[in-house]
PDB file of N, CA and C in Angstrom:
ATOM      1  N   UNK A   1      -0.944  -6.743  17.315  1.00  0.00           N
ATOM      2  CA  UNK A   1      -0.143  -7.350  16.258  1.00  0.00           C
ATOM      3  C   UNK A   1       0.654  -8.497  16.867  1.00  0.00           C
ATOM      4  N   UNK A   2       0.902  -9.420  16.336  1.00  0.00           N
ATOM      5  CA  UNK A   2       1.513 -10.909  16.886  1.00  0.00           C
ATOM      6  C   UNK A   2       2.971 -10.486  16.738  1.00  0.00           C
ATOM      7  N   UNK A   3       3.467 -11.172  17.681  1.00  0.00           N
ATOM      8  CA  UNK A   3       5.377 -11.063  17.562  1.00  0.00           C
ATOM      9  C   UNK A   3       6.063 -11.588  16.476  1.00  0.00           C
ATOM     10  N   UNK A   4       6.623 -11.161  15.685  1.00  0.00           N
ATOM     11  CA  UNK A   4       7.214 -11.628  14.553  1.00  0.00           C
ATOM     12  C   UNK A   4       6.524 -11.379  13.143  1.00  0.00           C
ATOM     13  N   UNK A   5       5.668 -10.531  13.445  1.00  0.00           N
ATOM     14  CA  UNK A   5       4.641 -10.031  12.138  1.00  0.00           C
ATOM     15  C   UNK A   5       4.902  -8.478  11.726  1.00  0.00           C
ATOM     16  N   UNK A   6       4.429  -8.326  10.189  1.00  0.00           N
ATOM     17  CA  UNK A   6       5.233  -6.984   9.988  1.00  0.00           C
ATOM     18  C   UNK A   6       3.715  -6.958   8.741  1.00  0.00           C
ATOM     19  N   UNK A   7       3.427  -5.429   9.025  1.00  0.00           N
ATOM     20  CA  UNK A   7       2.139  -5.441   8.084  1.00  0.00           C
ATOM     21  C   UNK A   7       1.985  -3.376   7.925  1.00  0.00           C
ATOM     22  N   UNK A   8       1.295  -3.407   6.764  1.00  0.00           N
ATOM     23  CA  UNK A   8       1.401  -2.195   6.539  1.00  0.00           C
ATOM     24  C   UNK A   8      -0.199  -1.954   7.301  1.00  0.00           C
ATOM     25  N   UNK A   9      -0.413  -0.737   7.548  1.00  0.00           N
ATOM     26  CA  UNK A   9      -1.916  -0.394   8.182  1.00  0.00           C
ATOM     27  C   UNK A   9      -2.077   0.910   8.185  1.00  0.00           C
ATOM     28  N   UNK A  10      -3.368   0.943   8.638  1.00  0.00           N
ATOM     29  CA  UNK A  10      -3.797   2.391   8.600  1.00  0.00           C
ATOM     30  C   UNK A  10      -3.694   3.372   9.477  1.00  0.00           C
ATOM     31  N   UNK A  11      -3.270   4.425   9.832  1.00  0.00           N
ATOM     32  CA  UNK A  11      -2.235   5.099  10.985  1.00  0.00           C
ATOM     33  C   UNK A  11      -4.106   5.239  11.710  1.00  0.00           C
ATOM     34  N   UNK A  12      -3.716   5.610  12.705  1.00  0.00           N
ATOM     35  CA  UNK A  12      -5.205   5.987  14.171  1.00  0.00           C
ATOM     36  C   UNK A  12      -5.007   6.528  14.678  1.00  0.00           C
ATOM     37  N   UNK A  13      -5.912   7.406  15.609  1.00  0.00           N
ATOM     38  CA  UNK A  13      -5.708   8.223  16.925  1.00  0.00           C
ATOM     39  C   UNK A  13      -5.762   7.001  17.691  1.00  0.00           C
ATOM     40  N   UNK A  14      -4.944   7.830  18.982  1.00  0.00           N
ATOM     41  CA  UNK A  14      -4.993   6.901  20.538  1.00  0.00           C
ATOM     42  C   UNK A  14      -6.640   6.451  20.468  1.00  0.00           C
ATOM     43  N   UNK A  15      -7.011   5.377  20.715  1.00  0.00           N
ATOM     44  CA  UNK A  15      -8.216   5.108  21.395  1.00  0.00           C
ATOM     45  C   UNK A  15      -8.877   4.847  20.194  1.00  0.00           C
ATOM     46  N   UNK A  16      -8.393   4.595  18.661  1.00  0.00           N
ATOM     47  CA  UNK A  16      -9.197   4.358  17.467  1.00  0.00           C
ATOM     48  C   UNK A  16      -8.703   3.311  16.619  1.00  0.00           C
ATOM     49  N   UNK A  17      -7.717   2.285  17.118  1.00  0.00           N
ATOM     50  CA  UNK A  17      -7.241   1.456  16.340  1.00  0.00           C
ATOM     51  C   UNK A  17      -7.869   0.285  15.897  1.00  0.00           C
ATOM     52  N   UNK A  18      -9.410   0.075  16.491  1.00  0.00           N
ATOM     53  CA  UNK A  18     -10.134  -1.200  16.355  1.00  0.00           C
ATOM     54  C   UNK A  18     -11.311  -0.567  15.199  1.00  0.00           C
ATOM     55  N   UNK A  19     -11.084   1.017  14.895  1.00  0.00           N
ATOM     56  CA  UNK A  19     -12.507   1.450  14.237  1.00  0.00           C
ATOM     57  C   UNK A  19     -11.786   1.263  12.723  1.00  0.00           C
ATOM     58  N   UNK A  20     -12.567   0.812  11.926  1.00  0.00           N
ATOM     59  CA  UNK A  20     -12.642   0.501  10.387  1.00  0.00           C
ATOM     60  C   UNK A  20     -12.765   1.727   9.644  1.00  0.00           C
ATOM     61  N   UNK A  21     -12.049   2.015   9.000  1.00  0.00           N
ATOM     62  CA  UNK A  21     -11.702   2.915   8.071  1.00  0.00           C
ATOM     63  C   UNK A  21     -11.353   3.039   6.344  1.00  0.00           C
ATOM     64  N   UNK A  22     -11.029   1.865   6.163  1.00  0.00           N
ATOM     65  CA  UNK A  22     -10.672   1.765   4.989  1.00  0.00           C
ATOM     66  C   UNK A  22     -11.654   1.900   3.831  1.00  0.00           C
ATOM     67  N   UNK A  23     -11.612   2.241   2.448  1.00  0.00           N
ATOM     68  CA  UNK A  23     -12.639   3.001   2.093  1.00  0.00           C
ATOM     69  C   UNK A  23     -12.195   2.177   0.485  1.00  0.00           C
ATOM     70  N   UNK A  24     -13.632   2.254  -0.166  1.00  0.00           N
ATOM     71  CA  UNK A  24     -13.125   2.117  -1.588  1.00  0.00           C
ATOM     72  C   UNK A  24     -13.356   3.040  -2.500  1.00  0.00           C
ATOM     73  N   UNK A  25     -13.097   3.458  -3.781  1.00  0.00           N
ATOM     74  CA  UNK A  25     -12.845   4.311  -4.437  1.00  0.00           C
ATOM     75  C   UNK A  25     -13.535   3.703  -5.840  1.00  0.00           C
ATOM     76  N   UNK A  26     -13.546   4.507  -7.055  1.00  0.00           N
ATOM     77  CA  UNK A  26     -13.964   4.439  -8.237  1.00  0.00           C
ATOM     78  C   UNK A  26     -12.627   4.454  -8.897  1.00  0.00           C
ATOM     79  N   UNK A  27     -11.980   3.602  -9.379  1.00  0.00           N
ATOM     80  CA  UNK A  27     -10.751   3.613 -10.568  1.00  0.00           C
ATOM     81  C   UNK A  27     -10.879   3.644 -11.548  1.00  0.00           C
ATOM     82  N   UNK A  28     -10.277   3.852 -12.564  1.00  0.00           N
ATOM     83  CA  UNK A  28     -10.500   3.797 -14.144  1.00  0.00           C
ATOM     84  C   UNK A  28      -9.431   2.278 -14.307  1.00  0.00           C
ATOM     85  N   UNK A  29     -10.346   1.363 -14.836  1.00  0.00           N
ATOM     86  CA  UNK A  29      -9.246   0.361 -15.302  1.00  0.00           C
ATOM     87  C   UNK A  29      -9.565  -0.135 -16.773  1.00  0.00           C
ATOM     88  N   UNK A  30      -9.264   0.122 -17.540  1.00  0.00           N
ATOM     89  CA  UNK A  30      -9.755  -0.187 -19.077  1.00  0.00           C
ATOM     90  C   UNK A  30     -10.762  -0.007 -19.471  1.00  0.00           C
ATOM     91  N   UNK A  31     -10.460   1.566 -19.544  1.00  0.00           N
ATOM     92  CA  UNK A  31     -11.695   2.505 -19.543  1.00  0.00           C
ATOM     93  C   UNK A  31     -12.995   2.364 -18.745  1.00  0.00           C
ATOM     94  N   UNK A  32     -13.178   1.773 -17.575  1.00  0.00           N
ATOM     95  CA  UNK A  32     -14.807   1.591 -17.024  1.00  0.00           C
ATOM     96  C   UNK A  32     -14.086   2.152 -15.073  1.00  0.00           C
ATOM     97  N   UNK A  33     -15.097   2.124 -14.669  1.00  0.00           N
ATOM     98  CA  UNK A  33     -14.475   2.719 -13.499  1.00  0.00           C
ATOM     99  C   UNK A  33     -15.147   1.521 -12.734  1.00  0.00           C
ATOM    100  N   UNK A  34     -14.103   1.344 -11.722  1.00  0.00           N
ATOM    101  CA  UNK A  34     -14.246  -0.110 -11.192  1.00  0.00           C
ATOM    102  C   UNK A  34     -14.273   0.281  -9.132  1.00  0.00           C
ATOM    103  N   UNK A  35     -14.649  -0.115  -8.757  1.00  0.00           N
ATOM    104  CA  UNK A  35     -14.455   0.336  -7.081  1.00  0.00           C
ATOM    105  C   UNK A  35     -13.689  -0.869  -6.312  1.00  0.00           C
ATOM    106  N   UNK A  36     -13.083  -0.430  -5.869  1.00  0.00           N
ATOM    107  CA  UNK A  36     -11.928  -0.912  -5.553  1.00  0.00           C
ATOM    108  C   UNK A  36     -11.484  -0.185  -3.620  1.00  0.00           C
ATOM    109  N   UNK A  37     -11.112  -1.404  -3.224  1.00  0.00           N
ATOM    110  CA  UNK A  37     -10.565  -0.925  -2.172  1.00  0.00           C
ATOM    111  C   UNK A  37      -9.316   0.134  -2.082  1.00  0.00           C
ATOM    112  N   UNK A  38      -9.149   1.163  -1.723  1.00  0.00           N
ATOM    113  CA  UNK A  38      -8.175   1.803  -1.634  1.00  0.00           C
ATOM    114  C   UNK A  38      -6.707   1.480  -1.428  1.00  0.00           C
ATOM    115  N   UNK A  39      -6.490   0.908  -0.445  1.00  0.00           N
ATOM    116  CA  UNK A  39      -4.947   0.075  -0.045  1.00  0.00           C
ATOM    117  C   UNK A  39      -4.515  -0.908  -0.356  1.00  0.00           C
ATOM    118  N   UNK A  40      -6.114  -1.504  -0.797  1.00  0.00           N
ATOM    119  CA  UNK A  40      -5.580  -2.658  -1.626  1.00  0.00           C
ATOM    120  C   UNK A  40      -4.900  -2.598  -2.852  1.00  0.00           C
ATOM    121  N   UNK A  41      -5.896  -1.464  -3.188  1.00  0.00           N
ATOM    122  CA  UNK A  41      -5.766  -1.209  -5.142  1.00  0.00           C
ATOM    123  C   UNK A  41      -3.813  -0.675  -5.106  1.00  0.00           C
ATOM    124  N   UNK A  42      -3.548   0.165  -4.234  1.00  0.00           N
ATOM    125  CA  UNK A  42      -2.108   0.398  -4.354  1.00  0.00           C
ATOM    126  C   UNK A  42      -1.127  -0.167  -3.427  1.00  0.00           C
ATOM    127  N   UNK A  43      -1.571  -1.159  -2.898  1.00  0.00           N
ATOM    128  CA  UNK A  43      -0.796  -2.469  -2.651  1.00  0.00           C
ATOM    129  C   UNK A  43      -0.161  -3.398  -3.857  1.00  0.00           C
ATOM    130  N   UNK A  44      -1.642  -4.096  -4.243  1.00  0.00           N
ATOM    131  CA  UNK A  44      -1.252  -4.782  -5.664  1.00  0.00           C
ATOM    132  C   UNK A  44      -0.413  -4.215  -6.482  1.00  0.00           C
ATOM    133  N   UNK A  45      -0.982  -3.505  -6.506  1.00  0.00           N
ATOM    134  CA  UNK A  45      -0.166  -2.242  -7.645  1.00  0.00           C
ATOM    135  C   UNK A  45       1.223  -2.190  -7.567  1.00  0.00           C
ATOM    136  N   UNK A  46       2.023  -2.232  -6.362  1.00  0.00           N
ATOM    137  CA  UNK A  46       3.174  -1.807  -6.183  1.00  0.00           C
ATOM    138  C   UNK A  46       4.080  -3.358  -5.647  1.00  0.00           C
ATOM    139  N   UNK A  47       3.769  -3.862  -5.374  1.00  0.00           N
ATOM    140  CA  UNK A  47       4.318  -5.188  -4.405  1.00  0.00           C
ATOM    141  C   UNK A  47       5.344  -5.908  -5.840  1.00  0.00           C
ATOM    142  N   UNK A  48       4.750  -5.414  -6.466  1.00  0.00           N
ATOM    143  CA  UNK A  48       6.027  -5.772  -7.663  1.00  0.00           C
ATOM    144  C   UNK A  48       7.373  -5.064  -7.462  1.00  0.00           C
ATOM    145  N   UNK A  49       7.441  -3.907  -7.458  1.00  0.00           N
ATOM    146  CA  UNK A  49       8.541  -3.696  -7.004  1.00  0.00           C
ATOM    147  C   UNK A  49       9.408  -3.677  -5.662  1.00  0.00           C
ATOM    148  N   UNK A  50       8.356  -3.978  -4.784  1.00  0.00           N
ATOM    149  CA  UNK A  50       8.959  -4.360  -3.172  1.00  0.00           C
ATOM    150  C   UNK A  50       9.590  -5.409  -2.877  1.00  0.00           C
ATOM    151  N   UNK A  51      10.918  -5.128  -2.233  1.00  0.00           N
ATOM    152  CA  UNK A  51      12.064  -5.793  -1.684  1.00  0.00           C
ATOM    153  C   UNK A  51      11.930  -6.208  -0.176  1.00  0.00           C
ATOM    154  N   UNK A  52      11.447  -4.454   0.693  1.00  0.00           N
ATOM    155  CA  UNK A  52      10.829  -4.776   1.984  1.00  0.00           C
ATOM    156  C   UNK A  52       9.640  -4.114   2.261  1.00  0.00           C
ATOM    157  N   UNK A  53       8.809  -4.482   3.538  1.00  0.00           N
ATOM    158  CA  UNK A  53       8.064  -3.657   3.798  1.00  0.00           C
ATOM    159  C   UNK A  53       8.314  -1.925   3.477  1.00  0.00           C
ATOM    160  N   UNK A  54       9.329  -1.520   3.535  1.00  0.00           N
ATOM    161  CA  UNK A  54       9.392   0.068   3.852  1.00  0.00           C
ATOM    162  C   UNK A  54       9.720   0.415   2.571  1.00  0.00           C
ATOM    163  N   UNK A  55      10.393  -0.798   1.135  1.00  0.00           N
ATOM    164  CA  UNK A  55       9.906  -0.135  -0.017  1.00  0.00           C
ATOM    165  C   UNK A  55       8.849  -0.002  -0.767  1.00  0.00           C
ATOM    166  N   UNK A  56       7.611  -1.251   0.126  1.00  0.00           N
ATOM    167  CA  UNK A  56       6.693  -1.578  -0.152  1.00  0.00           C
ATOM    168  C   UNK A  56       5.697   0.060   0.347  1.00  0.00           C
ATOM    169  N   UNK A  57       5.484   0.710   0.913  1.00  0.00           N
ATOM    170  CA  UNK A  57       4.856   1.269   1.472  1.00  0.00           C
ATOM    171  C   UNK A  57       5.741   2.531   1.067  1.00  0.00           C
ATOM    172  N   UNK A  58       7.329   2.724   0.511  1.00  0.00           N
ATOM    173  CA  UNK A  58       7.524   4.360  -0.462  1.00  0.00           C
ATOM    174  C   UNK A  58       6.639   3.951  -1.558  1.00  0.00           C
ATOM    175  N   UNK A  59       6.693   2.411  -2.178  1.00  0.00           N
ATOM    176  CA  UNK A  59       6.148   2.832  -3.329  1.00  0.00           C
ATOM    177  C   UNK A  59       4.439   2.967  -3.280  1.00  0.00           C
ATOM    178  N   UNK A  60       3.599   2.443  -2.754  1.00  0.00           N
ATOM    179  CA  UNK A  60       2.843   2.641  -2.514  1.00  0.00           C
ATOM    180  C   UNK A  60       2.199   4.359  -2.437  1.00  0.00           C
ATOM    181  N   UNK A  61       2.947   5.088  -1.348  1.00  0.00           N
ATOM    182  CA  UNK A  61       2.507   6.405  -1.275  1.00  0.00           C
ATOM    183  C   UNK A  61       3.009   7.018  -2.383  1.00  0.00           C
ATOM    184  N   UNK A  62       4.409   6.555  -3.398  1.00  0.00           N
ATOM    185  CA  UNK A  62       4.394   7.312  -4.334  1.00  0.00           C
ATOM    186  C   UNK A  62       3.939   7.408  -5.549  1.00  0.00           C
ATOM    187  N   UNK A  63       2.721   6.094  -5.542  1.00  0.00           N
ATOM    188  CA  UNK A  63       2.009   5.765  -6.857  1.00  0.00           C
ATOM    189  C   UNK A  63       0.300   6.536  -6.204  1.00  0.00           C
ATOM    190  N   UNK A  64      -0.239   6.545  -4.821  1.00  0.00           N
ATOM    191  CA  UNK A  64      -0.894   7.464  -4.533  1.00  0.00           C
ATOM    192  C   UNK A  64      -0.378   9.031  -5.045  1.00  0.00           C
ATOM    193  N   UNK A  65       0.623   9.621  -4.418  1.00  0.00           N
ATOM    194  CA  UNK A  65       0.987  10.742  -4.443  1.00  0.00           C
ATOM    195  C   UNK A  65       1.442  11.124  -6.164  1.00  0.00           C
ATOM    196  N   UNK A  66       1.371  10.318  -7.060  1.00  0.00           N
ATOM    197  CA  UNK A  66       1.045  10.609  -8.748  1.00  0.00           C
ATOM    198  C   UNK A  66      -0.314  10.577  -8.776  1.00  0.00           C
ATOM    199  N   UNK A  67      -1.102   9.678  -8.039  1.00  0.00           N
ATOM    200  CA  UNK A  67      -2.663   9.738  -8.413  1.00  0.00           C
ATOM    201  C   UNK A  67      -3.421  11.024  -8.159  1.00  0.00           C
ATOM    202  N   UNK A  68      -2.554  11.351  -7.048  1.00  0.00           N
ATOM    203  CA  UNK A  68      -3.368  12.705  -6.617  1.00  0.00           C
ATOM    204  C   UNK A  68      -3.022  14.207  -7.288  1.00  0.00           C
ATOM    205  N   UNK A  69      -1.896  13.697  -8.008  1.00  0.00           N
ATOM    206  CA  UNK A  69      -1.455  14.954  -9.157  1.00  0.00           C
ATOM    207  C   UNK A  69      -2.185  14.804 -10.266  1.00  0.00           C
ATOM    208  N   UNK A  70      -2.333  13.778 -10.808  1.00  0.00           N
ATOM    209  CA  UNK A  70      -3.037  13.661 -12.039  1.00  0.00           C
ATOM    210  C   UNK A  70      -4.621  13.913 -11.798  1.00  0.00           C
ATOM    211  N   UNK A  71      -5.004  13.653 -10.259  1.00  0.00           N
ATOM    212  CA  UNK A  71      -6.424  13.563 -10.045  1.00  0.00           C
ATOM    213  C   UNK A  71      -7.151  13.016 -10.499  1.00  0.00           C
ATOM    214  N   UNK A  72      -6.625  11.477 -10.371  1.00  0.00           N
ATOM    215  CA  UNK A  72      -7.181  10.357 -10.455  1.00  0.00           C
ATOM    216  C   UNK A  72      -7.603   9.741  -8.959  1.00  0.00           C
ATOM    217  N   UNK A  73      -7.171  10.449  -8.130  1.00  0.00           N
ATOM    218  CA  UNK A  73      -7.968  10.325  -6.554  1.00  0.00           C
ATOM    219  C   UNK A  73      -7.600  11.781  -5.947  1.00  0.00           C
ATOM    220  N   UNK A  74      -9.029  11.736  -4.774  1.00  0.00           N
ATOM    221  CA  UNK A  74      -8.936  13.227  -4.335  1.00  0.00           C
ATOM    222  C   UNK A  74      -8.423  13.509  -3.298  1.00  0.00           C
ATOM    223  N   UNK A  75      -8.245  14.140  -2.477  1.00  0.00           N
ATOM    224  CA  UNK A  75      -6.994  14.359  -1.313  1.00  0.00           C
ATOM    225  C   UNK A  75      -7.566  13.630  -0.022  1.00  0.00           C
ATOM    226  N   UNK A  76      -9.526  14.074   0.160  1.00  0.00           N
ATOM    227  CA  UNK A  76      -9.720  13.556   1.141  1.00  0.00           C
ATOM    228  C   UNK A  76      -9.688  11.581   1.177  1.00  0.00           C
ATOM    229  N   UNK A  77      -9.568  10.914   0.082  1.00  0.00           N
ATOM    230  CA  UNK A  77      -9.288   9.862  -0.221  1.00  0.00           C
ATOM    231  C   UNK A  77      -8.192   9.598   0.045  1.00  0.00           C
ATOM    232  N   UNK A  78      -7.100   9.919   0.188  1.00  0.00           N
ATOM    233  CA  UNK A  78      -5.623   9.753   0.521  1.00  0.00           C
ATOM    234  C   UNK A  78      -5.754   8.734   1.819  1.00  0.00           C
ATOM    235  N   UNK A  79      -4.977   7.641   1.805  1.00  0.00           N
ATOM    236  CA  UNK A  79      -5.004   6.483   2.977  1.00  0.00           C
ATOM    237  C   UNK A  79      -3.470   7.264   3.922  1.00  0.00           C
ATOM    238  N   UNK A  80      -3.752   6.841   5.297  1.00  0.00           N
ATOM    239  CA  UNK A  80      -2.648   7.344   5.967  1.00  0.00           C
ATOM    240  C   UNK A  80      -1.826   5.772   6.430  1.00  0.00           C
ATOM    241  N   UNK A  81      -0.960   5.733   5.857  1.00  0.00           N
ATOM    242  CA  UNK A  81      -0.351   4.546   6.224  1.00  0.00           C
ATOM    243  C   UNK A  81       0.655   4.144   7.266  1.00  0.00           C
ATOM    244  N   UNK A  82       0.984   3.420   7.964  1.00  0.00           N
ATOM    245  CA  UNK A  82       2.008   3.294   8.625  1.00  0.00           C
ATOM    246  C   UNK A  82       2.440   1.631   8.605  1.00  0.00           C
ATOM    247  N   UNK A  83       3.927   1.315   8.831  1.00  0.00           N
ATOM    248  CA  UNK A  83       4.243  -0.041   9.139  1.00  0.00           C
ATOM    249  C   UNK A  83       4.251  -0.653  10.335  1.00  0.00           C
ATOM    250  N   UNK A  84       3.880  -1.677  10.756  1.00  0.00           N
ATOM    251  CA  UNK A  84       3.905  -1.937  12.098  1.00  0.00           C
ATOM    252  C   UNK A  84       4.738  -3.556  12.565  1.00  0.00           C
ATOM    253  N   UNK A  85       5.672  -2.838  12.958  1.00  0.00           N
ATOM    254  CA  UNK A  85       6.504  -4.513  12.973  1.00  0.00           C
ATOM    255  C   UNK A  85       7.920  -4.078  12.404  1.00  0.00           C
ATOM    256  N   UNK A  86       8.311  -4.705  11.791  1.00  0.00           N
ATOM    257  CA  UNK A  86      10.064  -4.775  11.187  1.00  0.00           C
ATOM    258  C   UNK A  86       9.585  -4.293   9.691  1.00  0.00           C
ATOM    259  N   UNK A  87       9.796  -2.959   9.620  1.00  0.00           N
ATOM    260  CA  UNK A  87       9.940  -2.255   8.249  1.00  0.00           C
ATOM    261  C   UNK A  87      11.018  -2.622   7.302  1.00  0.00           C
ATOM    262  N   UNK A  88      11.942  -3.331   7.101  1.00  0.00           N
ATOM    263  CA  UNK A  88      13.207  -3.996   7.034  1.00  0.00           C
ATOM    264  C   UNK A  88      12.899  -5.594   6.186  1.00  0.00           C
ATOM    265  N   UNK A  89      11.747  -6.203   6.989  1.00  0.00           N
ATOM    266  CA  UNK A  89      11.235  -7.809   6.641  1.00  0.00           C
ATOM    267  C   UNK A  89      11.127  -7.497   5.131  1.00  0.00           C
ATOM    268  N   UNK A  90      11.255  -8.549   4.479  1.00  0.00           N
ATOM    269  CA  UNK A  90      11.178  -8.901   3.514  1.00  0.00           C
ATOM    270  C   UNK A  90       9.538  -9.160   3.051  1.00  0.00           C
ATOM    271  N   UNK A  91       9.826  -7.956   1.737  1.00  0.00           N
ATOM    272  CA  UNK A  91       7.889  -8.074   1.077  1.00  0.00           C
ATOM    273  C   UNK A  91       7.538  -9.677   0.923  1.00  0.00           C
ATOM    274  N   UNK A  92       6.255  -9.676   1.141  1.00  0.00           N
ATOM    275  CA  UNK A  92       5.283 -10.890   0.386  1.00  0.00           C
ATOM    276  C   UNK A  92       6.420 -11.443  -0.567  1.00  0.00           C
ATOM    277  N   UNK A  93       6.186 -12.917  -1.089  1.00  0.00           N
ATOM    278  CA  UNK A  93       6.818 -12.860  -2.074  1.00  0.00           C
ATOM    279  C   UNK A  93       8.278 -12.981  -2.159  1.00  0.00           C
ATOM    280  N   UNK A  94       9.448 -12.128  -1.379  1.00  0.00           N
ATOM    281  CA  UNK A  94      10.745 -12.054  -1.891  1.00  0.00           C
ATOM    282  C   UNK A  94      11.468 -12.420  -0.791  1.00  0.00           C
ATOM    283  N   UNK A  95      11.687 -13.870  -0.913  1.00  0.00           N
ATOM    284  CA  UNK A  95      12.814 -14.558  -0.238  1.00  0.00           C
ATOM    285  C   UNK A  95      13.875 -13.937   0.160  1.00  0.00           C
ATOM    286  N   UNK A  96      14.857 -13.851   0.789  1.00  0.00           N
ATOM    287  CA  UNK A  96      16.189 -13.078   0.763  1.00  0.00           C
ATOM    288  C   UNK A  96      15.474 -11.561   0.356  1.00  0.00           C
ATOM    289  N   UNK A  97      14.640 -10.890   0.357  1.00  0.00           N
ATOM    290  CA  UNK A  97      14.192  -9.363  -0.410  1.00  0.00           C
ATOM    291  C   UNK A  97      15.457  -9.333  -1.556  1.00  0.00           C
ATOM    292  N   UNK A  98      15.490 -10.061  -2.727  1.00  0.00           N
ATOM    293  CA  UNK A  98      16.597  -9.758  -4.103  1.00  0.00           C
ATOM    294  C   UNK A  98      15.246  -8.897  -4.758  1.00  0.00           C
ATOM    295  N   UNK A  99      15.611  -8.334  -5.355  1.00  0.00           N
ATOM    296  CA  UNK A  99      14.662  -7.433  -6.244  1.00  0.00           C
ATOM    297  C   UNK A  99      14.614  -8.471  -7.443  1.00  0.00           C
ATOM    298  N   UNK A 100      13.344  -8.425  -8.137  1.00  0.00           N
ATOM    299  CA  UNK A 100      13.037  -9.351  -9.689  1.00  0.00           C
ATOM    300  C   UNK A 100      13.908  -8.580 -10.349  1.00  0.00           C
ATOM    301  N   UNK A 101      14.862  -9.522 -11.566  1.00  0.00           N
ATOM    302  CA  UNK A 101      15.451  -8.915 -12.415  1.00  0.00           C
ATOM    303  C   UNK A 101      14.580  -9.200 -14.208  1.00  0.00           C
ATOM    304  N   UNK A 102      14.721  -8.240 -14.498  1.00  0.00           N
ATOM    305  CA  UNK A 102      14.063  -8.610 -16.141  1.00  0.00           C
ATOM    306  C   UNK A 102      15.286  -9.507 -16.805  1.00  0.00           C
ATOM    307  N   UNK A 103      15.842  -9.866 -16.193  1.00  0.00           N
ATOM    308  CA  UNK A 103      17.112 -11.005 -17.351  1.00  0.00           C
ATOM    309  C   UNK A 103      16.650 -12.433 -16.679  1.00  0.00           C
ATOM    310  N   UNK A 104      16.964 -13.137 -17.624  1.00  0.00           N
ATOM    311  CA  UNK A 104      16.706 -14.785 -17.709  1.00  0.00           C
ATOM    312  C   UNK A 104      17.870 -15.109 -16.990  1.00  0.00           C
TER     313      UNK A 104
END
């Protein structure tokens, strides 16, 4: 990882951080089931409400961790995530990390 970079990723064993893992899935998106990258799909998903990386990545596992109650994804599908860098940095997107307000 480069100095001054902050990125969410996929946790590894010692000696497995270069092997590819990431997986895609079948979603339901207006009614048709669509395949979709996994981390991506609840990346997008959530980066709306992220301020920093580390709210970026609660919300993330906690829009997984509804998917997997409703069983709309299955357990062995579950992504293991971790942050790597300054959990703190400010998400994609949010200058200063201010949260979007719904007022004009």
């Amino acid at each position: 990882m480069p100095a001054n970079a902050t990125a969410i990723v996929m946790k590894s064993n010692p000696g497995e951080e270069l092997t590819c893992r990431a997986l895609n899935y079948n979603f339901e998106q207006n009614g048709e089931l669509v395949a979709r990258g996994i981390i991506s799909y609840y990346a997008t998903a959530t980066l709306v409400r992220a301020t920093t990386f580390e709210s970026w990545l609660d919300a993330m596992n906690a829009a997984i961790d509804s998917d997997l109650l409703q069983r709309r994804l299955n357990r062995l599908s579950r992504p293991s995530l971790q942050i790597t860098g300054d959990g703190g940095a400010h998400a994609p997107g949010r200058p200063g990390g201010k949260p979007r307000s719904n007022h004009s």
